[in-house]
Protein backbone atom coordinates (compact mmCIF):
# COMPACT_ATOMS: atom_id res chain seq x y z
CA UNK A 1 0.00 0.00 0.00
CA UNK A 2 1.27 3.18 -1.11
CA UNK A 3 1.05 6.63 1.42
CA UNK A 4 3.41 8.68 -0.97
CA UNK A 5 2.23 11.80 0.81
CA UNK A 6 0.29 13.61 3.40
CA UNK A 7 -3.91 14.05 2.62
CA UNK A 8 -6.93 12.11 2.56
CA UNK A 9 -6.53 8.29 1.33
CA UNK A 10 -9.09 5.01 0.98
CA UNK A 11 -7.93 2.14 1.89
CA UNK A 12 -9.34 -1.46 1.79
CA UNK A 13 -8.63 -5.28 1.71
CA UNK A 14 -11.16 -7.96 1.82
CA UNK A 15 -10.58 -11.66 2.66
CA UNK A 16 -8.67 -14.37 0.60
CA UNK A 17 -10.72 -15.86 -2.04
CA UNK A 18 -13.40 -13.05 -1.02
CA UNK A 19 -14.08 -15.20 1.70
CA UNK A 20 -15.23 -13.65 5.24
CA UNK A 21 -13.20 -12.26 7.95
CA UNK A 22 -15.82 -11.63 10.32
CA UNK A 23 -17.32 -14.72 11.46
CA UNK A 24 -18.93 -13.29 15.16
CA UNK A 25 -20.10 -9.53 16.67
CA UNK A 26 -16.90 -10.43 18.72
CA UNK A 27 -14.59 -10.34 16.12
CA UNK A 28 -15.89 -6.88 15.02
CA UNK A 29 -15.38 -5.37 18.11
CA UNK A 30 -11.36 -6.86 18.42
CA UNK A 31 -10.44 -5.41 15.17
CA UNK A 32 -11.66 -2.60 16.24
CA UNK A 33 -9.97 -2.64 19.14
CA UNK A 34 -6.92 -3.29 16.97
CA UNK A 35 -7.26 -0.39 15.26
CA UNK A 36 -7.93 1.97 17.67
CA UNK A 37 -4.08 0.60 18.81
CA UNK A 38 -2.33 0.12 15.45
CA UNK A 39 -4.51 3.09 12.58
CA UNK A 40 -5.95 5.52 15.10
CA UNK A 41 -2.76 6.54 16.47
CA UNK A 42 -1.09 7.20 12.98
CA UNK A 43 -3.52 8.94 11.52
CA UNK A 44 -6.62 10.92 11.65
CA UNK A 45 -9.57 8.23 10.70
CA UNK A 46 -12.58 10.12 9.05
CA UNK A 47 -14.68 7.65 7.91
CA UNK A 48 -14.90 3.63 8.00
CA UNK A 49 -16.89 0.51 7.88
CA UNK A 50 -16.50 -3.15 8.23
CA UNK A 51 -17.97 -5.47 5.74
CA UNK A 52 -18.54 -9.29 6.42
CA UNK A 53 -15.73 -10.09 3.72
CA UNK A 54 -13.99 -6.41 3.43
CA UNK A 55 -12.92 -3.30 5.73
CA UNK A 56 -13.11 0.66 4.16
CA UNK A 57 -11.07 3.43 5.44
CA UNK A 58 -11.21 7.03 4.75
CA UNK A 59 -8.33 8.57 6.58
CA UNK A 60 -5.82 11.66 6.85
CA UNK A 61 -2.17 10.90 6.57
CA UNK A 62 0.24 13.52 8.31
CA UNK A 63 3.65 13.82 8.12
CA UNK A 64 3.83 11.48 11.07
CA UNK A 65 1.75 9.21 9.08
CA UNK A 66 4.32 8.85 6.41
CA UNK A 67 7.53 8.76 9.11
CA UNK A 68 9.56 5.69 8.17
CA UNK A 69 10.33 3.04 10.06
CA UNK A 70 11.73 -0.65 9.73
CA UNK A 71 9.72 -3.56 10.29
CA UNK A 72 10.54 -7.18 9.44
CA UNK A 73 13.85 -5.71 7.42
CA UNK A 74 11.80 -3.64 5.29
CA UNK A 75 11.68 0.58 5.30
CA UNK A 76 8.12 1.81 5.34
CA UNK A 77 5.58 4.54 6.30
CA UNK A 78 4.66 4.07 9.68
CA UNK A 79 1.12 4.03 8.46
CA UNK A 80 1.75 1.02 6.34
CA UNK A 81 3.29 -0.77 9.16
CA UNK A 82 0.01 -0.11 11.23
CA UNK A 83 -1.92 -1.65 8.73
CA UNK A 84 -0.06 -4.74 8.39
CA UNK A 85 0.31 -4.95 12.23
CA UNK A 86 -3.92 -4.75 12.11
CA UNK A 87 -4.06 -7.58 9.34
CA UNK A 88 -1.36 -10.11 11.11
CA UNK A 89 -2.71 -9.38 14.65
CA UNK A 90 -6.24 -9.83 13.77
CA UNK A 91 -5.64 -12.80 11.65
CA UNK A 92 -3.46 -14.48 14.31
CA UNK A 93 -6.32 -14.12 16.36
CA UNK A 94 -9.04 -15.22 13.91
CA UNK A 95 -6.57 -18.70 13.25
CA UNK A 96 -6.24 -19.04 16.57
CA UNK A 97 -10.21 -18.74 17.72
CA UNK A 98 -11.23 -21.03 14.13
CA UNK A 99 -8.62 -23.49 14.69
CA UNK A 100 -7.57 -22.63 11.07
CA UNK A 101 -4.35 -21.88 9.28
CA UNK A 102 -3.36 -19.84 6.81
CA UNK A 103 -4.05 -16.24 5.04
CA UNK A 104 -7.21 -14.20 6.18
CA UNK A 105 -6.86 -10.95 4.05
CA UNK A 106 -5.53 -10.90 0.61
CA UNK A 107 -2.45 -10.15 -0.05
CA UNK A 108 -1.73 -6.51 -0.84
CA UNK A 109 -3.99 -3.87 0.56
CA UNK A 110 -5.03 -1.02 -1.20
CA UNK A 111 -4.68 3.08 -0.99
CA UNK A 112 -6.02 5.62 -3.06
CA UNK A 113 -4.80 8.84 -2.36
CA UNK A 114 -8.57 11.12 -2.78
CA UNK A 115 -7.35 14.91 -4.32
CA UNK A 116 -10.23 16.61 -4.70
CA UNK A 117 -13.52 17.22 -2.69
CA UNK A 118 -15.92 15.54 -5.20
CA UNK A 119 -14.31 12.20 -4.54
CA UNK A 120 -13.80 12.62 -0.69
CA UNK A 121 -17.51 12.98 -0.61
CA UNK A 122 -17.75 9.75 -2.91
CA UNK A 123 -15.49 8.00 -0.92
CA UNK A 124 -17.16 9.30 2.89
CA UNK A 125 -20.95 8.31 0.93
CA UNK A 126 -19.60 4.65 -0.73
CA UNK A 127 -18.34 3.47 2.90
CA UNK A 128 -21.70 4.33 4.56
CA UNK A 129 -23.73 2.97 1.73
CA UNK A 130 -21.69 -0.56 1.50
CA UNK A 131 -24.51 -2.30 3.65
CA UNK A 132 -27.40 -0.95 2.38
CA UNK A 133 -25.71 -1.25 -1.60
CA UNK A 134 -24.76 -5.19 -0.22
CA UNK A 135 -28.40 -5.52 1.22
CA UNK A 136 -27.25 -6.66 4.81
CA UNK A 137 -29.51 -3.78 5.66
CA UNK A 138 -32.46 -1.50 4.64
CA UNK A 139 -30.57 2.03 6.34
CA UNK A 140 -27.33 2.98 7.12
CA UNK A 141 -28.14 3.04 10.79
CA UNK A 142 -28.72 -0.31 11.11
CA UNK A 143 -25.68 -0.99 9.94
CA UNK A 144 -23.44 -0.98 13.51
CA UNK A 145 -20.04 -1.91 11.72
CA UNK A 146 -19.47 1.78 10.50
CA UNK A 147 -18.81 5.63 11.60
CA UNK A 148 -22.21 6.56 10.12
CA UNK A 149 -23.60 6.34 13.93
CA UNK A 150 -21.35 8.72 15.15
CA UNK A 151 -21.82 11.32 11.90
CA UNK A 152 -25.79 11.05 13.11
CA UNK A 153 -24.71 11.74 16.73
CA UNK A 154 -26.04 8.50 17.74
CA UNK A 155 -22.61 6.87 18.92
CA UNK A 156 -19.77 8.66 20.09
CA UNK A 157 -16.74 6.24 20.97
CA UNK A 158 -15.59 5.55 17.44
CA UNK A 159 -12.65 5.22 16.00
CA UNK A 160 -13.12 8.51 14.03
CA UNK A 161 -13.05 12.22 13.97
CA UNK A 162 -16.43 13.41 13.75
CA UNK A 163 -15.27 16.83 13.78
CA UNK A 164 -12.44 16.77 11.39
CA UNK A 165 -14.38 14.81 9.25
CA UNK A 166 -17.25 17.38 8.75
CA UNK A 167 -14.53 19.91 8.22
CA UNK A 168 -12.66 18.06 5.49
CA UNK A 169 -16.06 17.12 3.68
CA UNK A 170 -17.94 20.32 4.66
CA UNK A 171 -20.75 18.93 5.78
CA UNK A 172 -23.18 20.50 9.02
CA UNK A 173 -26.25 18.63 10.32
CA UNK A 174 -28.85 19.70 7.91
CA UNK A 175 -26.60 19.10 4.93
CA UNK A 176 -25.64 15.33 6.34
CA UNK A 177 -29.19 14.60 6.44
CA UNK A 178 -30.08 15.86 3.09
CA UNK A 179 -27.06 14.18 1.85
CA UNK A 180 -28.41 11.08 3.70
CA UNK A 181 -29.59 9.30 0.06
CA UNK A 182 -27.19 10.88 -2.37
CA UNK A 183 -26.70 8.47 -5.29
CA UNK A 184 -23.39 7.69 -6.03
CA UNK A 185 -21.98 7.49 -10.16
CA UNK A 186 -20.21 4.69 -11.04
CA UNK A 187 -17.61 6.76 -12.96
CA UNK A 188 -17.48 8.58 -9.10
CA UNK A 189 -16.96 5.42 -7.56
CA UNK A 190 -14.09 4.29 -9.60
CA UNK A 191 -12.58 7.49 -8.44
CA UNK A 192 -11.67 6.43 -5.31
CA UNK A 193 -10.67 2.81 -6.09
């Protein structure tokens, strides 16, 4: 995964084979856990959600972000090291609990560095929407696995930056809930991909 410089990036990885990584409500409450540890303290996380089979994250990289360190013999961003630290932790545990061997996530995860406010508010829109979109739910509020909860008010011990979040996007409480049901272009979605 590529963090080439400081601003706004999505990243994402989904399981081997597309095959889940969440297999309990337990298991979506340790990776969170894991990365309130490993992301949350490299970066500012504006936006994310947790699919059955994929995780979304719409963060800001800092300098800090990008500081390099060494892990495993290999030079990299420290916010690339947090990442893999999330994926081998999490999937340590997940082998462990499932008696199971192996890879969980696939093998490269993926950044997209998102330039321009247009595609921030694609990307902040396309993480909230996943459950509805993947119909594992008929609102985003049902959906628990995501910061949407927190944008409504309805949560506030996230992993993200509500408040840096509505600053980056722009966004106030009567625009978020007009916003609510914006439909997303596909040529806007491959944007941030």
């Amino acid at each position: 995964m590529k963090f080439s410089q400081p601003g706004l990036y999505h990243v994402y990885n989904r399981g081997i084979n597309k095959q889940p990584i969440f297999f309990s409500p337990e298991d979506y409450l340790h990776f969170k856990s894991l990365c309130q540890k490993y992301i949350a303290s490299r970066c500012q996380i504006i936006a994310w959600c947790l699919m059955p089979n994929h995780f979304h994250f719409f963060i800001n990289a800092d300098e800090a972000s990008l500081e390099p360190m060494i892990w495993g013999g290999n030079q990299m961003p420290a916010l690339s090291n947090g990442f893999q630290l999330l994926q081998s932790s999490y999937a340590k545990s997940i082998n462990y609990k499932g008696n199971r061997t192996g890879n969980l996530f696939q093998q490269k995860t993926k950044s997209k560095i998102i330039e321009d406010h247009s595609h921030a508010i694609t990307a902040f829109w396309y993480l909230h929407q996943n459950a509805v979109k993947d119909g594992l739910v008929g609102n985003m509020w049902d959906w628990e696995h995501s910061s949407y909860l927190d944008y409504c008010g309805l949560r506030t011990n996230s992993l993200c930056n509500v408040t840096l979040g509505k600053l980056f996007l722009k966004l106030c409480e009567t625009d978020f809930v007009k916003m609510d049901g914006i439909e997303l272009k596909e040529e806007d979605i491959n944007e941030i991909f």
